[in-house]
N, C-alpha and C. Protein backbone atom coordinates (compact mmCIF):
# COMPACT_ATOMS: atom_id res chain seq x y z
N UNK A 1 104.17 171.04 129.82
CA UNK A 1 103.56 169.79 129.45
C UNK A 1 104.46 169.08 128.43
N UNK A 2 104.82 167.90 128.71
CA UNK A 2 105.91 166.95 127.99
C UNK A 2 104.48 166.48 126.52
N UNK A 3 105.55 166.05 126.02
CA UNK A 3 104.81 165.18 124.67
C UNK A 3 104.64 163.54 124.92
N UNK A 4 103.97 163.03 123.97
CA UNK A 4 103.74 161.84 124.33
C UNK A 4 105.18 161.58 123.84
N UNK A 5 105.77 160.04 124.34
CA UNK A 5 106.65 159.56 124.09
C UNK A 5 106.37 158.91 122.83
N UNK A 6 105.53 158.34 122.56
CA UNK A 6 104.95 157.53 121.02
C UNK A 6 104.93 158.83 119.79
N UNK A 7 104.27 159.54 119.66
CA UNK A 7 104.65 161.09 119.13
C UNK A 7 106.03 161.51 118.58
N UNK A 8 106.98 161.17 120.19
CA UNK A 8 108.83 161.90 119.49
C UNK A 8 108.81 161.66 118.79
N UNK A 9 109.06 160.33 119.06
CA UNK A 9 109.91 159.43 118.21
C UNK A 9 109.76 158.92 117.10
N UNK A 10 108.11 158.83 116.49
CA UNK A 10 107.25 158.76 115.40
C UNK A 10 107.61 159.45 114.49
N UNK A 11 107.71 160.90 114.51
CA UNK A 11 107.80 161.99 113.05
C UNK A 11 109.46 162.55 113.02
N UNK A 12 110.22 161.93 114.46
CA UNK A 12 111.80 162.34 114.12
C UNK A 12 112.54 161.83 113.14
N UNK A 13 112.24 160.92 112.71
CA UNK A 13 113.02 160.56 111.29
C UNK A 13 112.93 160.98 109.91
N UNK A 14 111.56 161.28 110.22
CA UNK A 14 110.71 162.13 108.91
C UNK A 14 111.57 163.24 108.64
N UNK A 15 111.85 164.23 109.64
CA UNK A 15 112.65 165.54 110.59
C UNK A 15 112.92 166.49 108.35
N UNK A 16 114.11 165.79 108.46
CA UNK A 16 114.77 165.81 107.56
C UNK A 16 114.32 165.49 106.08
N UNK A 17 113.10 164.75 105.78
CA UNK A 17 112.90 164.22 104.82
C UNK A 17 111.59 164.75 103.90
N UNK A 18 112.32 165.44 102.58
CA UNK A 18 110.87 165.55 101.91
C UNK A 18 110.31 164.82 101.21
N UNK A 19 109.14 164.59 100.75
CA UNK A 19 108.13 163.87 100.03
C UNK A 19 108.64 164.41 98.66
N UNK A 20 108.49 163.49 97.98
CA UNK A 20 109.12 163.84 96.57
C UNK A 20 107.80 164.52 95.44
N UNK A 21 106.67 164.82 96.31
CA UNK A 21 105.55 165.16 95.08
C UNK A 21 105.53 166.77 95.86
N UNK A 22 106.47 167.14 96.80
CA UNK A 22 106.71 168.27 97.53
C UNK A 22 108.01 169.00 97.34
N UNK A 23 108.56 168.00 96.43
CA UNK A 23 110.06 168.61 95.90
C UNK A 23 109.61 169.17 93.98
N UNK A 24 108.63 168.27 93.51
CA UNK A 24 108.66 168.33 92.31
C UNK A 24 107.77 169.51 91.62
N UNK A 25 107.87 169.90 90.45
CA UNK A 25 106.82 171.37 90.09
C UNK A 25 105.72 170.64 89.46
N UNK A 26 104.76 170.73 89.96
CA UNK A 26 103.67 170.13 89.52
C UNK A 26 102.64 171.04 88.35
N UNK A 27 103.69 171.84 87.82
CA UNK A 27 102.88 172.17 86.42
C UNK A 27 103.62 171.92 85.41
N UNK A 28 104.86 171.32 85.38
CA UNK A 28 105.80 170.48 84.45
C UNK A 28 104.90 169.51 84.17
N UNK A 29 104.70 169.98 82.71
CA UNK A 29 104.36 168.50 82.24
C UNK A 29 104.78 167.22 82.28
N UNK A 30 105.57 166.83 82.45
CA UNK A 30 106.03 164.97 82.60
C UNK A 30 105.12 164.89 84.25
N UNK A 31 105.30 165.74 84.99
CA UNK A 31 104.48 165.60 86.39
C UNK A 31 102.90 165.56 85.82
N UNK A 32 102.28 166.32 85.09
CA UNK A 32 100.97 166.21 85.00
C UNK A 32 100.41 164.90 83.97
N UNK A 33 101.34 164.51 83.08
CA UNK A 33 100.84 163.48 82.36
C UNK A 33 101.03 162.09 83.08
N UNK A 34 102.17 162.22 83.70
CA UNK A 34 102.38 160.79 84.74
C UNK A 34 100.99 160.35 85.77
N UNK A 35 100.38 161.86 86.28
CA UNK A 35 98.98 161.66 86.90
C UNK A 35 98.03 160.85 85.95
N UNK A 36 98.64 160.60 85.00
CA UNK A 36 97.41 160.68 84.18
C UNK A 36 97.40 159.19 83.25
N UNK A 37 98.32 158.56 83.11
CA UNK A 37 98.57 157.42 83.08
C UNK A 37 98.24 156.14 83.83
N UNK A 38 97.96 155.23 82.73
CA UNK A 38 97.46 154.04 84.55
C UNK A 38 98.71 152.76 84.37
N UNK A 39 99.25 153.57 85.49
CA UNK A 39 100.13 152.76 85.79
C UNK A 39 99.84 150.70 86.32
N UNK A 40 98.91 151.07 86.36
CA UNK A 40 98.05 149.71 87.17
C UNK A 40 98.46 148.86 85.60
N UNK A 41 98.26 149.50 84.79
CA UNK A 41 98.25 148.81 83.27
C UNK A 41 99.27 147.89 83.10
N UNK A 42 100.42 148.63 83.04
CA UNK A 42 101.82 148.92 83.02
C UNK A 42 102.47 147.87 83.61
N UNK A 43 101.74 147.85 85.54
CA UNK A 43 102.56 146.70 86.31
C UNK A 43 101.93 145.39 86.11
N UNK A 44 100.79 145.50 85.09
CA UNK A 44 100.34 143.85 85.28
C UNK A 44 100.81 143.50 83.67
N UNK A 45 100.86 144.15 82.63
CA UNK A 45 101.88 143.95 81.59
C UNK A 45 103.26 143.29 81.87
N UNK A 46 104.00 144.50 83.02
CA UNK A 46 105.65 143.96 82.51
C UNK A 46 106.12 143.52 84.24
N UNK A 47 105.08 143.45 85.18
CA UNK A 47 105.20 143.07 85.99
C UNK A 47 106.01 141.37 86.15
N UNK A 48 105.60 141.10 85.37
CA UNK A 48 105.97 139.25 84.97
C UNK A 48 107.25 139.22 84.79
N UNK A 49 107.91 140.37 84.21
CA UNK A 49 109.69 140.21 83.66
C UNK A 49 110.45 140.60 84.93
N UNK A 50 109.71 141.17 86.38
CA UNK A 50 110.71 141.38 87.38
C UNK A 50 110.25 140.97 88.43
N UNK A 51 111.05 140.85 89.56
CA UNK A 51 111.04 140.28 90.79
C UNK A 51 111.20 140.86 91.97
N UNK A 52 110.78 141.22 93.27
CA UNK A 52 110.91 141.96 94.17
C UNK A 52 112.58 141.65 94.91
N UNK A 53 112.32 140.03 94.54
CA UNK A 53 113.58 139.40 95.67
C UNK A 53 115.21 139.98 94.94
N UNK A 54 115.85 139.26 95.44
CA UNK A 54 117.56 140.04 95.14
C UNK A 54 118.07 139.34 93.89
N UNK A 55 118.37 139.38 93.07
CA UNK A 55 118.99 138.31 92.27
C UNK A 55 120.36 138.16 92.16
N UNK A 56 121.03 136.78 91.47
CA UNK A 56 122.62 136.71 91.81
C UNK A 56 122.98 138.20 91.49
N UNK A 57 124.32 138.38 92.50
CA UNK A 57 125.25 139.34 91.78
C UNK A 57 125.91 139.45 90.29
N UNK A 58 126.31 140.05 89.77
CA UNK A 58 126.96 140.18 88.37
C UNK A 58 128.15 139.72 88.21
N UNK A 59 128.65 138.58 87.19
CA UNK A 59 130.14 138.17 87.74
C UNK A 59 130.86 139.20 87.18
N UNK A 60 132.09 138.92 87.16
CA UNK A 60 133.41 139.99 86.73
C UNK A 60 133.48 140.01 85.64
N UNK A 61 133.27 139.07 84.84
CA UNK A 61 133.22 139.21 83.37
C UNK A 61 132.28 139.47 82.75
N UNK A 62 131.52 139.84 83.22
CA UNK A 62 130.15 140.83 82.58
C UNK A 62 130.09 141.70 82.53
N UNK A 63 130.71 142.25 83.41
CA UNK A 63 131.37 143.88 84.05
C UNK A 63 132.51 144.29 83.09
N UNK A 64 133.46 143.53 82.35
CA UNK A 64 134.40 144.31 81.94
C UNK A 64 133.95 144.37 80.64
């Protein structure tokens, strides 16, 4: 019995990839206090100072 074709191709990219709350030790504290924080706070505070979109590149003389 074959697989669905919608199925393959769905979780093959995943294949390779772990979830990062599956890489991390979740009895380290910085992991348990971060649960514990409200981040919701946080993004409507400093949310205002950034932007999703791309902004100019950096010229050369900022860089050196």
């Amino acid at each position: 019995m074959k697989p669905e074709e919608s199925s393959k191709h769905e979780n093959q990219g995943e294949l390779f990839r772990n979830r990062l709350d599956q890489i991390l030790d979740h009895s380290h504290p910085l992991y348990q206090i971060a649960n514990k924080i409200d981040w919701e706070k946080f993004e409507k505070e400093f949310g205002k100072y950034y932007t999703e979109k791309t902004g100019r590149p950096g010229s050369y003389e900022s860089a050196c």
